[in-house]
Every structure is written in C-alpha cells, then in structure tokens.
Protein backbone atom coordinates (compact mmCIF):
# COMPACT_ATOMS: atom_id res chain seq x y z
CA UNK A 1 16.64 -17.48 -12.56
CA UNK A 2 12.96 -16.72 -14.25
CA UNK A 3 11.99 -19.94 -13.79
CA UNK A 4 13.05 -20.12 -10.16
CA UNK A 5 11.32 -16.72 -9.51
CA UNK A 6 7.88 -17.81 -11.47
CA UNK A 7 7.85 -20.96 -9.00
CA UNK A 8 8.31 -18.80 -5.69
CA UNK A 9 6.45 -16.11 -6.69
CA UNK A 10 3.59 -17.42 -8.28
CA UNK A 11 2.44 -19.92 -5.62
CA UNK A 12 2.70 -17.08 -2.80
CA UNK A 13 0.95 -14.71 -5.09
CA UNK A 14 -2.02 -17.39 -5.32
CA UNK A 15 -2.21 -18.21 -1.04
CA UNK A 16 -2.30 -14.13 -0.94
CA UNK A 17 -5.51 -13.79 -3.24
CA UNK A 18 -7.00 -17.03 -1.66
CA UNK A 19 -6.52 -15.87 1.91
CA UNK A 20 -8.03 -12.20 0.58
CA UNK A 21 -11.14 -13.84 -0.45
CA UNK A 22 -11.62 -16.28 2.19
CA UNK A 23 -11.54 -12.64 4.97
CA UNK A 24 -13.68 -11.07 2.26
CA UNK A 25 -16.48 -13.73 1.75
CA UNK A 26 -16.53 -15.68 4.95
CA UNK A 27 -18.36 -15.32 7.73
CA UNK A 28 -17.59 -16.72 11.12
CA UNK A 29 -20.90 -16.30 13.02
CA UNK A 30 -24.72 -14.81 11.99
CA UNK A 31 -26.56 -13.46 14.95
CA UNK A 32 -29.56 -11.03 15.81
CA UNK A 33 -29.27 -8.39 18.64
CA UNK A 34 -32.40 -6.71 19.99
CA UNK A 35 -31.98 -2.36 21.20
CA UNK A 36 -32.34 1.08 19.49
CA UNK A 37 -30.04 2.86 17.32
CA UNK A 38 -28.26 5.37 19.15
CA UNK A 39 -25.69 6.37 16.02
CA UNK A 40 -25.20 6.38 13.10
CA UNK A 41 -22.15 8.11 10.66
CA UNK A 42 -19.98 8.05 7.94
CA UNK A 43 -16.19 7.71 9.10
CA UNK A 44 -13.07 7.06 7.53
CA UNK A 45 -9.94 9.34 6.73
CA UNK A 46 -9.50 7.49 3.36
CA UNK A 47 -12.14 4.56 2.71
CA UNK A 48 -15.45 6.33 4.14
CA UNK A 49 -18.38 3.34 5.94
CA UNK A 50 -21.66 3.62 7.39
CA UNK A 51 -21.13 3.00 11.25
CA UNK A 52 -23.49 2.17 13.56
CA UNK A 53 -24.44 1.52 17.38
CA UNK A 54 -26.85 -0.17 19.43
CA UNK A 55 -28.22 0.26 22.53
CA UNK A 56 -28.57 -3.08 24.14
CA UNK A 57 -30.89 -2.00 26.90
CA UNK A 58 -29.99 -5.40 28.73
CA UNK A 59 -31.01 -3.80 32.09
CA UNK A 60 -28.25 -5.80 34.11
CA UNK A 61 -27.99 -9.23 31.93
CA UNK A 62 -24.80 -7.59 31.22
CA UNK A 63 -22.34 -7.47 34.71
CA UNK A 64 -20.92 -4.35 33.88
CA UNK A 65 -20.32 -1.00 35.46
CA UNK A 66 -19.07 0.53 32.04
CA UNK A 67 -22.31 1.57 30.13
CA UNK A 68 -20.59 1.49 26.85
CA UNK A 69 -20.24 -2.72 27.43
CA UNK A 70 -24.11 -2.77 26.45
CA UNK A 71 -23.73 -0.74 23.08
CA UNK A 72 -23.08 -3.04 19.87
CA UNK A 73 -21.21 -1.35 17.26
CA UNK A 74 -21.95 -2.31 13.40
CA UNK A 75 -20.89 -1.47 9.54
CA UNK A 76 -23.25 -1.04 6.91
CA UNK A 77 -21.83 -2.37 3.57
CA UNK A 78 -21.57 -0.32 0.67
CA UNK A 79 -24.55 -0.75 -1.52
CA UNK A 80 -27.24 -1.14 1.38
CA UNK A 81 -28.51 2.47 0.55
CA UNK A 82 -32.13 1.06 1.86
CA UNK A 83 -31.01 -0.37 4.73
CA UNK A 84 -29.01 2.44 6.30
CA UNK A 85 -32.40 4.56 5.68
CA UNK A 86 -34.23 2.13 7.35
CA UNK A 87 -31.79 2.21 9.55
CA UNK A 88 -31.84 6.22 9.97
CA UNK A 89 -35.54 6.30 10.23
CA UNK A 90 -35.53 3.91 13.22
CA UNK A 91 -32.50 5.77 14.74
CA UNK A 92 -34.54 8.93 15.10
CA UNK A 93 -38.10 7.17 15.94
CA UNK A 94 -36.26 5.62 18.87
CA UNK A 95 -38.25 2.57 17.89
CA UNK A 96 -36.90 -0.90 19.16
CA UNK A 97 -35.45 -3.23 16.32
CA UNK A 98 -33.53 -6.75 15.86
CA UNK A 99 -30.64 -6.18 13.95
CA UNK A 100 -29.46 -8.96 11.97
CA UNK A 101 -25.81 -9.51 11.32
CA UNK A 102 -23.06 -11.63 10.24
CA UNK A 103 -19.66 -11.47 11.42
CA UNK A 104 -16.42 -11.81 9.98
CA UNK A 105 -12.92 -13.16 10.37
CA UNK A 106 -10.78 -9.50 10.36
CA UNK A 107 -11.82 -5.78 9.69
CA UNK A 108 -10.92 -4.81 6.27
CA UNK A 109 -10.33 -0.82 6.12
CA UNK A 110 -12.39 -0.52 2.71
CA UNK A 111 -15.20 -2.38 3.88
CA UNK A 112 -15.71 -0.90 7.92
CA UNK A 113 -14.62 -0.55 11.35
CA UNK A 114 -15.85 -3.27 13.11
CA UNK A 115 -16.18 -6.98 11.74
CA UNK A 116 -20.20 -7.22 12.11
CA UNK A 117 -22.03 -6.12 9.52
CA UNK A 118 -25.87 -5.27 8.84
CA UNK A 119 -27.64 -7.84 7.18
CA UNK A 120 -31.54 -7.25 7.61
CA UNK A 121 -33.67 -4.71 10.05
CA UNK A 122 -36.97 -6.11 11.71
CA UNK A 123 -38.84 -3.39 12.97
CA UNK A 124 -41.14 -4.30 16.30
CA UNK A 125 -43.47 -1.15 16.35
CA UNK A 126 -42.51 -0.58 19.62
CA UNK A 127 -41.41 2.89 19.92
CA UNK A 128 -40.96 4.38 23.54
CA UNK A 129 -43.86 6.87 25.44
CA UNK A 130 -41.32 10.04 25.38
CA UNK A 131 -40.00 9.40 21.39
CA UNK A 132 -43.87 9.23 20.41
CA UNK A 133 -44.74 11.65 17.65
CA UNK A 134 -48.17 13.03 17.92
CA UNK A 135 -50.19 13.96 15.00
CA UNK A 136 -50.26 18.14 14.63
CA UNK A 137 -54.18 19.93 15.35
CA UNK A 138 -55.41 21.95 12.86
C-alpha cells in the first residue's frame, strides 16, 4: 500500500511544483506602454503589492466610451524598492514615461493583482505646462 501511494503521490506532487514554477518564472509577452502614472498603492488583505495605473492618453486610438478602457493597471514586484520610487516621483511630476513590462501566464496572490509587472521606467522629460514646478523667489 506504501509503495502504491509513493507512485501516485510522488509523480503528482512533482507536475504540481513544475506547473508552480513554470506560472512563477514564465512570461507570456514583454511590452512597453507610453502615459502618466495616475496611482499608485499598496493593497492586499493578506499578501500586501505595489499597484499601479497608467493613463494611456490614447486620445481616441482606443474606441471606447468607458474612460477607464485607456488606464493600464500594473504590479511592482517585491524587491524593486527603486523602481516604485522612480515610479512615485514620476506619479506626482505628472511627467510622461514608457513603462516596460512583462506579462505572465496567471495572477499569483503573493506576487500582485494583475499579471503585468514593472520591469524598467524610461523617463521622457516631458512633464505637462499645468504639473510644472517653478523654482521659489527669494
């Protein structure tokens, strides 16, 4: 009866761990998206992520009457302290970025919300006439 258990068991126990790591590691796409951050928060009831969401600003590329169809929504991994900063910083300039991202296979609870995640920030400089911050007079 051990024997037959060791020979069921074992083999199912090994597809589970393989399966785990292929949704951990894999990706299934890598992309860049181009807007401004309009959020950014920690959320979770148990496993607490860095969220995120950009603005598209696709001005009508997008056939849409919903506005929240042009907002992309992102995770920050654990361990990207720098980049959610950078990320924060450009959230509050209102400066327009490319957000770089990979996507994968299913949403894990401990890892985010959504299944794209935050893999590099480039920064264009270009931050709008209103969110300009003006140097103070002595």
């Amino acid at each position: 009866m051990k024997r037959i258990l060791l020979w069921v068991v074992g083999p199912l126990t090994l597809i589970s761990l393989i399966a785990l790591l292929f949704l951990y590691y894999a990706s299934y796409s890598e992309g860049v998206r181009a807007g401004t951050v309009i959020k950014l928060s920690k959320k979770g009831v148990v496993f607490k992520t860095w969220e995120g969401q950009l603005s598209l600003n696709s001005f009508g590329a997008v056939k849409s009457d919903n506005q929240l169809s042009e907002v992309f929504e992102f995770s920050v991994e654990k361990g990207q302290d720098s980049l959610y900063h950078e990320l924060e910083e450009v959230s509050l300039s209102g400066e327009r970025i490319n957000l770089y991202y990979v996507e994968r296979y299913a949403i894990l609870p401990w890892r985010g919300s959504t299944k794209y995640f935050v893999e590099k920030v480039e920064r264009s400089g270009q931050i709008p006439d209103n969110k300009k911050r003006f140097p103070v007079q002595p």
